[in-house]
Protein backbone atom coordinates (compact mmCIF):
# COMPACT_ATOMS: atom_id res chain seq x y z
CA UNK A 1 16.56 -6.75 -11.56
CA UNK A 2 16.10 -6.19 -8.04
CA UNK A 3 13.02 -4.37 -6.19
CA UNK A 4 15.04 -1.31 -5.72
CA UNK A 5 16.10 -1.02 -9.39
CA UNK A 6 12.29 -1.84 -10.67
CA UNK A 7 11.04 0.50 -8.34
CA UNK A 8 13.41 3.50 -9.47
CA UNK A 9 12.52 2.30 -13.24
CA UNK A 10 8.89 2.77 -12.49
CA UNK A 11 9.87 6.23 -11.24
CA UNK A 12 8.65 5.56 -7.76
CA UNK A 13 9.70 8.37 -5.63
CA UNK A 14 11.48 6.67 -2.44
CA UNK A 15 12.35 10.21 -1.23
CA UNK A 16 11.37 10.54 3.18
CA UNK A 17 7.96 11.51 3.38
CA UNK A 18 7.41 13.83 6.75
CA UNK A 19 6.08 12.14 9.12
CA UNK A 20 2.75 13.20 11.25
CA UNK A 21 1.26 12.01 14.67
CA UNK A 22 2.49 8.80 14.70
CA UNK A 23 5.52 6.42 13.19
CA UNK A 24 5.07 5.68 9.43
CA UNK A 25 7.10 2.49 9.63
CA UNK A 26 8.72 0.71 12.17
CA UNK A 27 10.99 -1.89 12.33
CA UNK A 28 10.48 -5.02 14.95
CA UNK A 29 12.92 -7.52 15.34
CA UNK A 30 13.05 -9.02 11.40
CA UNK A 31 9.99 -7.39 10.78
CA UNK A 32 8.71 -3.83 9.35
CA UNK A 33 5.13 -2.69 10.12
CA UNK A 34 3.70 0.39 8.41
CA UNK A 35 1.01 2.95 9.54
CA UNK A 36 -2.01 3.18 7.60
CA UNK A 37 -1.22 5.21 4.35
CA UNK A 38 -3.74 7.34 2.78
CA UNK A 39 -4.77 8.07 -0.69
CA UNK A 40 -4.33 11.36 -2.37
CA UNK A 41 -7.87 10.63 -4.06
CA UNK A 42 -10.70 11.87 -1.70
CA UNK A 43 -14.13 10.28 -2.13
CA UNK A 44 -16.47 7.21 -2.08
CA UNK A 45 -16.23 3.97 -4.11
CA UNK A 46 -19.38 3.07 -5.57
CA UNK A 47 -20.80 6.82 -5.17
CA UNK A 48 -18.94 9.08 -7.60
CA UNK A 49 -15.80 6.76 -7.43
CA UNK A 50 -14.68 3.54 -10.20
CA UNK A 51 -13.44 0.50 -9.52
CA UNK A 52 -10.29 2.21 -11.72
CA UNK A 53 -9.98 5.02 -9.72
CA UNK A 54 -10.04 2.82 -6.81
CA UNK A 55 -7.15 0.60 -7.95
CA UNK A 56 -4.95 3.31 -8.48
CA UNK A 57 -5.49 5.46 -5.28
CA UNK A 58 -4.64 1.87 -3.86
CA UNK A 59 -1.16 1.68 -6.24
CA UNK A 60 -0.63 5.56 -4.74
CA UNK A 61 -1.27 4.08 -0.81
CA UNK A 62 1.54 1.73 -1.51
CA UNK A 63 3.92 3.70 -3.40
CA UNK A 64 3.57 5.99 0.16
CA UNK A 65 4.48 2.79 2.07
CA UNK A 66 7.20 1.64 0.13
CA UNK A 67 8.88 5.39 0.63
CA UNK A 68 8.26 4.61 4.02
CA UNK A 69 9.54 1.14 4.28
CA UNK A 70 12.50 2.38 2.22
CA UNK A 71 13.33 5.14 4.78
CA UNK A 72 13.58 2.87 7.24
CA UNK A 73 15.20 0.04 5.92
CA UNK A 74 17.35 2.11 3.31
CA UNK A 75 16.66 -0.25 0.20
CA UNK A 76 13.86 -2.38 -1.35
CA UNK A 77 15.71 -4.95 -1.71
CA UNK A 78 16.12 -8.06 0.96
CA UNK A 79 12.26 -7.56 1.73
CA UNK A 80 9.55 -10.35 1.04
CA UNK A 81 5.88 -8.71 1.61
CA UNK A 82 4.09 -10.61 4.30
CA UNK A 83 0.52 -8.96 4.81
CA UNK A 84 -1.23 -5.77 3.75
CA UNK A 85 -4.62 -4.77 4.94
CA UNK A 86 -6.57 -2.67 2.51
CA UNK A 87 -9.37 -0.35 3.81
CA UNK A 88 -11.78 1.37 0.66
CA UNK A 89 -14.08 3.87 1.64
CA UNK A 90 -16.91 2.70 0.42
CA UNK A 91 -21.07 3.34 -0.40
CA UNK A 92 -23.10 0.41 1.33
CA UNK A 93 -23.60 -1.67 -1.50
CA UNK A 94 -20.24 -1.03 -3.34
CA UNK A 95 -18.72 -5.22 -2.69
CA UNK A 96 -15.51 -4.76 -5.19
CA UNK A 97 -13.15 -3.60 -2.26
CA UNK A 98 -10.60 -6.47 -3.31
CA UNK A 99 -10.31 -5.61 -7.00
CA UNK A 100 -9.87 -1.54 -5.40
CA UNK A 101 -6.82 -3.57 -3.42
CA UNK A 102 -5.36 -5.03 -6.06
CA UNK A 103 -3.87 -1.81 -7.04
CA UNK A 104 -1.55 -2.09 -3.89
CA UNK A 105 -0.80 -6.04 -4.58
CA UNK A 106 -0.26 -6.03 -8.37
CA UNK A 107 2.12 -3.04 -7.08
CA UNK A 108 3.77 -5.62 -4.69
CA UNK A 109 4.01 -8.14 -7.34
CA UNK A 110 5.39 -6.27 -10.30
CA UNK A 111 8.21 -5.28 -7.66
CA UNK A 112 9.10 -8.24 -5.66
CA UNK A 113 7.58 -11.29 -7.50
CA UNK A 114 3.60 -12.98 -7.52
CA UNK A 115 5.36 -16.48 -6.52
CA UNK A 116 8.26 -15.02 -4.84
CA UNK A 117 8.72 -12.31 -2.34
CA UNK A 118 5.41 -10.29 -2.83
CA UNK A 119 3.04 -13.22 -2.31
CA UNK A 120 1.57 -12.18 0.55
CA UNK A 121 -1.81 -12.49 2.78
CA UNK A 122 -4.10 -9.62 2.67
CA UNK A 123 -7.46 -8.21 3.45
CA UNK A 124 -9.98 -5.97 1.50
CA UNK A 125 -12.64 -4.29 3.87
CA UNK A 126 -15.11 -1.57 3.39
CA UNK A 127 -16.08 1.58 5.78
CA UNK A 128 -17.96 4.05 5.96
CA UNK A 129 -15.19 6.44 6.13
CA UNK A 130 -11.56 7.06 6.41
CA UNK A 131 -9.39 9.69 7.32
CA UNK A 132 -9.61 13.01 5.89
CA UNK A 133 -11.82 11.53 3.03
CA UNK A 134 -9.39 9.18 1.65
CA UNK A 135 -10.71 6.66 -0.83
CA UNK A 136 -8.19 4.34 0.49
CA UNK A 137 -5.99 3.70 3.26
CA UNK A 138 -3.28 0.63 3.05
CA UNK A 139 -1.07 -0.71 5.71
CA UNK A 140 1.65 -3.58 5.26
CA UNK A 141 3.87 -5.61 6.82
CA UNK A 142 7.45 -6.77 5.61
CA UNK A 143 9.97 -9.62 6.71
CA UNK A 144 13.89 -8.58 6.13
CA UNK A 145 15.12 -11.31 5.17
């Protein structure tokens, strides 16, 4: 099955999403970079927010990327997942930002492979805030291959 059809089995909604200020996915020679997609969930992990609640406002960042990606590109498929940088709002001693990430790269995985096209690099930081309140805020970067 390819990432297109597991994505529209999921039920992933790949319809455009309106863009605001700024691009929400460009593409650069082989290469397609996303903006910084926000989380429905508002709020601060480790104060009021779970690790679980984390993981899947992470899962809903990336299911706003790959509508993104797939506006650009057209399909899912013919895409291997280089890099995604994960950003968690978080209280000052919350330290679980990569397990909030792994909502975004078990999404990655389940679509495109752990030891094929979705094993990519990534990074898990903390701040003090994000945009409009967002719990968390994902960008990534794909090859076309």
């Amino acid at each position: 099955m390819t990432p297109q059809e597991k994505a529209n089995q999921l039920g992933i909604d790949l319809s455009p999403q309106v863009p605001g200020y700024l691009n929400l996915c460009i593409r650069s020679g082989n290469q397609l970079i996303t903006s910084g997609h926000v989380s429905d969930l508002k709020g601060v992990l480790g104060k009021g927010l779970s690790v679980e609640e984390g993981y899947a406002a992470a899962r809903n960042c990336m299911e706003k990327i790959l509508r993104s990606v797939h506006h650009t590109h057209g399909t899912l498929d013919g895409l291997r997942c280089l890099k995604l940088l994960g950003c968690v709002y978080s209280a000052g001693d919350f330290t679980d930002q990569h397990l909030v990430i792994n909502g975004a790269s078990d999404l990655v995985h389940e679509l495109y492979g752990k030891d094929g096209d979705g094993y990519h690099a990534r990074s898990a930081l903390g701040f003090a805030a994000l945009p409009t309140g967002a719990a968390v805020e994902v960008e990534a970067i794909f090859e076309i291959l």
